[in-house]
Structure formats: structure tokens, C-alpha cells
N, C-alpha and C. Protein backbone atom coordinates (compact mmCIF):
# COMPACT_ATOMS: atom_id res chain seq x y z
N UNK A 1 29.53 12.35 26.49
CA UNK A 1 30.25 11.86 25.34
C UNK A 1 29.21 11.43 24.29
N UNK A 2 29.03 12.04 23.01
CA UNK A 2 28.50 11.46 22.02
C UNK A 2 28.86 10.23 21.25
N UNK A 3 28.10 9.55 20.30
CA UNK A 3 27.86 8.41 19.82
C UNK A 3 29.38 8.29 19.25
N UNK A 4 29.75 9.72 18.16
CA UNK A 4 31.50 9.94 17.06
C UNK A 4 32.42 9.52 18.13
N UNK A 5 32.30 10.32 19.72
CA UNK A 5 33.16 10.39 20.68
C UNK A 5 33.76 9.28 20.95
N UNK A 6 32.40 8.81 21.20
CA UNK A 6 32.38 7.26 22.04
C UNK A 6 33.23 6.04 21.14
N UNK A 7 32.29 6.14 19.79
CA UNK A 7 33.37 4.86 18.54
C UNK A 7 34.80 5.22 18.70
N UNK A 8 35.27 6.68 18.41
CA UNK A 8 36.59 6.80 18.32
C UNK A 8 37.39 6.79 19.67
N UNK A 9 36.67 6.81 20.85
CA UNK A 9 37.35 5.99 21.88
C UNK A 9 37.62 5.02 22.19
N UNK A 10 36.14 4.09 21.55
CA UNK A 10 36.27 2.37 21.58
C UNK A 10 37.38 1.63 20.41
N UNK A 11 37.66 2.74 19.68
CA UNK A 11 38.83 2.28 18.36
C UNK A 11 39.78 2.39 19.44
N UNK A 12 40.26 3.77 19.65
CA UNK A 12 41.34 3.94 20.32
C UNK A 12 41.69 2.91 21.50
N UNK A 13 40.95 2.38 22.43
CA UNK A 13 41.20 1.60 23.24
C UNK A 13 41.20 0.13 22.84
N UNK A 14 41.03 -0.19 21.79
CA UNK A 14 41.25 -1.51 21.31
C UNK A 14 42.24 -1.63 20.31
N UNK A 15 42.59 -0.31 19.67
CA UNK A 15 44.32 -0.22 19.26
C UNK A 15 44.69 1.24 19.36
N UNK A 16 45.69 1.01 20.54
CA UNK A 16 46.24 2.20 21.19
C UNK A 16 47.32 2.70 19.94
N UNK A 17 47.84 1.74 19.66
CA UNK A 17 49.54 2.35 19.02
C UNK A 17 49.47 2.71 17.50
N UNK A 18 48.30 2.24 16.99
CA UNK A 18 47.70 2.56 15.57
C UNK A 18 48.42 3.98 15.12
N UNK A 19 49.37 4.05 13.48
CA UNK A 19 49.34 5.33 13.05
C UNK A 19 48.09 5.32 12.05
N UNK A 20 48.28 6.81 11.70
CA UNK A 20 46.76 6.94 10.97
C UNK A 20 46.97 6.25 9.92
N UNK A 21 48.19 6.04 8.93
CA UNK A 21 48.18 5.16 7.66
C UNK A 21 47.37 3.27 8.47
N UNK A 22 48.49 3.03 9.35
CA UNK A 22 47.76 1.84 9.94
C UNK A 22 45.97 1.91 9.78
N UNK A 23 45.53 2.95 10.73
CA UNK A 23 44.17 3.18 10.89
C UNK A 23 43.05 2.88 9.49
N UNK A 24 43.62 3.74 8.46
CA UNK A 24 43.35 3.71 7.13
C UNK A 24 43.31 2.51 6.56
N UNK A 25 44.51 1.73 6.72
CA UNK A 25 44.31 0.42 6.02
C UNK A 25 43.50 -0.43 7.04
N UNK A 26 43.24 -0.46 8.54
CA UNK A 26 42.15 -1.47 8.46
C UNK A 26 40.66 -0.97 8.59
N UNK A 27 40.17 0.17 8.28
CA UNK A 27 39.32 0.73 8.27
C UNK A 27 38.90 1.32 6.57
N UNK A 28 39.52 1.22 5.83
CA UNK A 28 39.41 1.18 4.63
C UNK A 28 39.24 3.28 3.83
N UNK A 29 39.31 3.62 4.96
CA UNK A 29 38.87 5.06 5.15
C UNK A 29 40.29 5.90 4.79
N UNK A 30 40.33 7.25 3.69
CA UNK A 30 41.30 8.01 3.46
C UNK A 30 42.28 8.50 5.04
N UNK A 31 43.83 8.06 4.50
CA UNK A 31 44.32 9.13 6.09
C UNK A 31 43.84 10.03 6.27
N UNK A 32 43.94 11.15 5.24
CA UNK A 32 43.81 12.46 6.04
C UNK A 32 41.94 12.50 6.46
N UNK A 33 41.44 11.72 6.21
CA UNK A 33 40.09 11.91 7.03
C UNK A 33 40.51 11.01 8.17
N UNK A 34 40.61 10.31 8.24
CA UNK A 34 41.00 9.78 9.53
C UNK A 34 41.53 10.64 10.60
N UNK A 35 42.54 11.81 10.22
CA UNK A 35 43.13 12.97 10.57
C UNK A 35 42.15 13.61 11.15
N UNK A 36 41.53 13.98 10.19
CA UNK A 36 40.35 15.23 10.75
C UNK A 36 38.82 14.14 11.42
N UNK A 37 38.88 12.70 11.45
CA UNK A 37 37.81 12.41 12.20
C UNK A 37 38.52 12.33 13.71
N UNK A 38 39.58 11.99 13.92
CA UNK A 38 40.20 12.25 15.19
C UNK A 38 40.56 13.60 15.60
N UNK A 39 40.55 14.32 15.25
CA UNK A 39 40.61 16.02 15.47
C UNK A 39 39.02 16.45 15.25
N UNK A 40 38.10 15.58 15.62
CA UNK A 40 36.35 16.12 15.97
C UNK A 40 36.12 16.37 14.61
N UNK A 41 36.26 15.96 12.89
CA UNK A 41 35.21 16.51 12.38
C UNK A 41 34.39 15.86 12.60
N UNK A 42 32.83 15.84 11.89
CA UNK A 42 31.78 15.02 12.08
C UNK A 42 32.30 14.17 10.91
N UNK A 43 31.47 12.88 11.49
CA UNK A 43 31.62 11.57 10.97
C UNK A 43 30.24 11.14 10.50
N UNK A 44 30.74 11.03 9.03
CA UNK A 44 29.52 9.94 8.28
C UNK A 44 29.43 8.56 9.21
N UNK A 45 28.21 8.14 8.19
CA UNK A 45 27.68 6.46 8.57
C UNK A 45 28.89 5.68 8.25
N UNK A 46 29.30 5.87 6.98
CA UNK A 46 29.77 4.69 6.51
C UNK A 46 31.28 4.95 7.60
N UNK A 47 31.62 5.97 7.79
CA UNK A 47 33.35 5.81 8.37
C UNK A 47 32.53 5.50 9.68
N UNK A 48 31.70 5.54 10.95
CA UNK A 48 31.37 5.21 11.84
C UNK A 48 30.83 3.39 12.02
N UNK A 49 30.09 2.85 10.81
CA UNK A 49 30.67 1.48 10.10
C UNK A 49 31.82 1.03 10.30
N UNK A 50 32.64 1.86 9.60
CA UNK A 50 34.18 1.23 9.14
C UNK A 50 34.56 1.34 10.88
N UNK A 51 35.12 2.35 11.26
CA UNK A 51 35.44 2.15 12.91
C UNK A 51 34.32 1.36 13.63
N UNK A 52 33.64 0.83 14.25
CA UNK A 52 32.83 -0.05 14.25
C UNK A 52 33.33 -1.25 14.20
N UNK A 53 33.23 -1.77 12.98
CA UNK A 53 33.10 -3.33 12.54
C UNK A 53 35.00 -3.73 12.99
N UNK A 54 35.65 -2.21 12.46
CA UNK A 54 36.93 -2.63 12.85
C UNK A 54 37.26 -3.29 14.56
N UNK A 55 36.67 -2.09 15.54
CA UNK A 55 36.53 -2.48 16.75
C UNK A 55 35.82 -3.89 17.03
N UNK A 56 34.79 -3.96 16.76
CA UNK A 56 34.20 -5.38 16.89
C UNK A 56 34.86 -6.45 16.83
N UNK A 57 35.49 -6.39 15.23
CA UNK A 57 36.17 -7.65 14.95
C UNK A 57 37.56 -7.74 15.91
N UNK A 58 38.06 -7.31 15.78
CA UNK A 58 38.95 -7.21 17.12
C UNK A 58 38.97 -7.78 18.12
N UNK A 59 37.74 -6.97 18.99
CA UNK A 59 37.06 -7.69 20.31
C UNK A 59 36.71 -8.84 20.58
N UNK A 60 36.26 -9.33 19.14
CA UNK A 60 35.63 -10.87 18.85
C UNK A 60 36.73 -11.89 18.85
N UNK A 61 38.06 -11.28 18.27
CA UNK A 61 39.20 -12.37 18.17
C UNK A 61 39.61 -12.29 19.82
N UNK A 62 39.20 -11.58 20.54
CA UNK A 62 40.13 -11.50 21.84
C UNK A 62 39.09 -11.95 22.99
N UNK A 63 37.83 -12.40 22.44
CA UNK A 63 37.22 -13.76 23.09
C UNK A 63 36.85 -13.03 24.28
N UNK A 64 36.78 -11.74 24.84
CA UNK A 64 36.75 -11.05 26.67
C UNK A 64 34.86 -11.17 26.81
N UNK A 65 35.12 -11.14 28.26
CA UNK A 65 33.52 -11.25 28.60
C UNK A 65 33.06 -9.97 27.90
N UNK A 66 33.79 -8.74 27.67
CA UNK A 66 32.90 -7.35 26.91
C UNK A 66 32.81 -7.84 26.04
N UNK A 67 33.85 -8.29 24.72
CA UNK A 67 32.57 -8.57 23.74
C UNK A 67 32.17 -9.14 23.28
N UNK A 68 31.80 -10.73 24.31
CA UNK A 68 30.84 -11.05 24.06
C UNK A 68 28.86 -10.29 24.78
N UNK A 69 29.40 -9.59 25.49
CA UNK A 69 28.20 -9.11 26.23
C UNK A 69 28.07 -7.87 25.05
N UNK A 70 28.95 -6.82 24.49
CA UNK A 70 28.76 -6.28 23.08
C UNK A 70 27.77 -7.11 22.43
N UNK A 71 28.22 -8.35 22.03
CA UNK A 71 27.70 -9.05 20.40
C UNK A 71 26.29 -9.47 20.92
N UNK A 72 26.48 -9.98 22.01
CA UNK A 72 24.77 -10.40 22.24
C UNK A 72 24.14 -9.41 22.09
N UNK A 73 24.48 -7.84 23.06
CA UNK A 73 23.51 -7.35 22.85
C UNK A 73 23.12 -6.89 21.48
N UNK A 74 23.96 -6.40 20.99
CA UNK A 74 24.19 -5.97 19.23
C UNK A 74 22.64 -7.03 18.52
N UNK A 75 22.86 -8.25 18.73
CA UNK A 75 21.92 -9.53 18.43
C UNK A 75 20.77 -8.73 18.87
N UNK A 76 20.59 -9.02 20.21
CA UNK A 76 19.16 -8.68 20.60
C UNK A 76 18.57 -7.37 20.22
N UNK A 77 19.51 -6.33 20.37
CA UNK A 77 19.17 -4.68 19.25
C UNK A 77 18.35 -4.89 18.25
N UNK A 78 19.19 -6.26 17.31
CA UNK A 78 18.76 -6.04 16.07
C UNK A 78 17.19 -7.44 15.84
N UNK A 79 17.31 -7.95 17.05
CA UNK A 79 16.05 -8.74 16.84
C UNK A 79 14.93 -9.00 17.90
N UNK A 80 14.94 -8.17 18.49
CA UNK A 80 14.06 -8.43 19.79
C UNK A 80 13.09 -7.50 19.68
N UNK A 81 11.81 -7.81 19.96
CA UNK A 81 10.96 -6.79 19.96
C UNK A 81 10.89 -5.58 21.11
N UNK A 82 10.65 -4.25 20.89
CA UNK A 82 10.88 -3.23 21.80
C UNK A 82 10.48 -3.53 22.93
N UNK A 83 9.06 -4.02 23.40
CA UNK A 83 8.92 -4.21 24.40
C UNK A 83 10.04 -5.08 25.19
N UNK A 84 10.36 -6.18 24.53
CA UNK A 84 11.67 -6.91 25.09
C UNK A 84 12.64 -6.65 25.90
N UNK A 85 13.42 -5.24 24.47
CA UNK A 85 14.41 -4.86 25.11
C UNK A 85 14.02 -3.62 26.23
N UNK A 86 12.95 -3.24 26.28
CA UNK A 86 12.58 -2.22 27.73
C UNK A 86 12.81 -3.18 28.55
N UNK A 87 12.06 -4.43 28.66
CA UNK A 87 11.99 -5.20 30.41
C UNK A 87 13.67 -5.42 30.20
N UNK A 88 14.40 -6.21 29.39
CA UNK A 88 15.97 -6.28 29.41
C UNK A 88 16.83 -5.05 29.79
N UNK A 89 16.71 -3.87 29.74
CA UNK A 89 16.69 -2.44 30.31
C UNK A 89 16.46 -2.57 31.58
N UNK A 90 15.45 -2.83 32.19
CA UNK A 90 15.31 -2.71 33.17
C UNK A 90 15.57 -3.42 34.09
N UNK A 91 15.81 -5.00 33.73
CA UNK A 91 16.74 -5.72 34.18
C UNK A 91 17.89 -5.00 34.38
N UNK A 92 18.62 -4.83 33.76
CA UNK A 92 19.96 -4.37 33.70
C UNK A 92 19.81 -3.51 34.36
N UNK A 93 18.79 -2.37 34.66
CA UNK A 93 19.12 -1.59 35.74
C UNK A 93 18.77 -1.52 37.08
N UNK A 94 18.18 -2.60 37.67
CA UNK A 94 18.04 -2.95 38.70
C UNK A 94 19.09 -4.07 39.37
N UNK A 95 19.86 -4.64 38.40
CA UNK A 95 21.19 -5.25 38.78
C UNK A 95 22.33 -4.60 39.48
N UNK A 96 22.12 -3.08 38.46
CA UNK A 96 23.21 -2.17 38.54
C UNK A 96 22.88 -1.33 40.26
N UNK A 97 21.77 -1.27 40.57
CA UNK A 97 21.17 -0.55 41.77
C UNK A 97 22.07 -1.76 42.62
N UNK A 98 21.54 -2.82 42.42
CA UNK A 98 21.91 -4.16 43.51
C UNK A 98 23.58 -3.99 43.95
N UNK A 99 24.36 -3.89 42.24
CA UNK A 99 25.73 -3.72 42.41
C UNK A 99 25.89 -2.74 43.07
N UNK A 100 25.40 -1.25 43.26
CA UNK A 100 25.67 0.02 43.71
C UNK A 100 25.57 -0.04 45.26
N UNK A 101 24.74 -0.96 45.87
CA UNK A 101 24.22 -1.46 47.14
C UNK A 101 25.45 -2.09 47.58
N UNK A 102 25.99 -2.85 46.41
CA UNK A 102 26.89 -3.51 47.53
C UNK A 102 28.12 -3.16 47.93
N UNK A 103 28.76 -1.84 46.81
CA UNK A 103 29.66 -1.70 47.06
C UNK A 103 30.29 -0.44 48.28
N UNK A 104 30.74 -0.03 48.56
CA UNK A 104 30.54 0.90 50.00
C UNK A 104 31.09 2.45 49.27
């Protein structure tokens, strides 16, 4: 699944029942592109923004351990030095080995 794939799944699963006029007004983005970004065209920055920030804010009012584990990391993305986020990487993936261990 690519990066377009992935946003317009994380929209979709944080508002399932959305019509595309809905979509449009909280994403600020024309329907009928909305149309054709859900029917795979490629997606600019700014409409991958707009779906984005829409999802986020969302997530943020609904307080769930995802997104807050989203927003931190989002934080640390945008301020941690690379080396940082490699050892934090690798944390995270030696947790995930531990979890994989335990489950049968």
C-alpha cells in the first residue's frame, strides 16, 4: 500500500459514512476531485495535507491511545535528530520481535 493509499484509508476509517460533498467541505478540496482521488487519481501535496490534517484532527478529538502515539510520533519526525529516530526504530522493533515471541 502506498503513502495516497494509505491517507485515503486512514480518512476512510476515521469517517466511514462521509458523502463526497461531506468530504469536500471538511477537507476544503473540489467534489469531483475528491471523486477521482478516491477512484486512484494521483494526489497532490496540498489535497494529501487536506486529508491528513482532516484525519488527525479527528483522532485528536477522540483522545485513543493511536493518536496519541500518531501525534508524538509526528513531534519527534519533525524534531529529533536522525540518529535519534534510528535507535527509536529500533526500539520499536525489537519490542515488536518480543510481542511476536509471545504470541503463539
Amino acid at each position: 500500500m502506498n503513502l495516497q493509499e494509505k491517507t485515503i484509508f486512514d480518512f476512510r476509517q476515521v469517517y466511514p459514512d462521509l458523502t463526497l460533498k461531506e468530504v469536500s467541505s471538511i477537507t476544503g478540496l473540489q467534489v469531483t476531485r475528491v471523486f477521482r482521488l478516491f477512484r486512484g487519481a494521483e494526489m497532490k501535496l496540498r489535497e494529501y495535507e487536506a486529508l491528513s490534517e482532516a484525519t488527525t484532527k479527528k483522532g485528536e478529538n477522540q483522545n485513543s491511545v493511536e493518536s496519541k502515539f500518531k501525534k508524538i510520533s509526528s513531534q519527534c519526525w519533525k524534531s529529533l535528530p536522525c540518529q535519534t529516530l534510528e535507535e527509536l526504530t529500533e526500539e520499536l522493533k525489537d519490542l515488536l520481535k518480543i510481542e511476536n515471541l509471545k504470541t503463539p
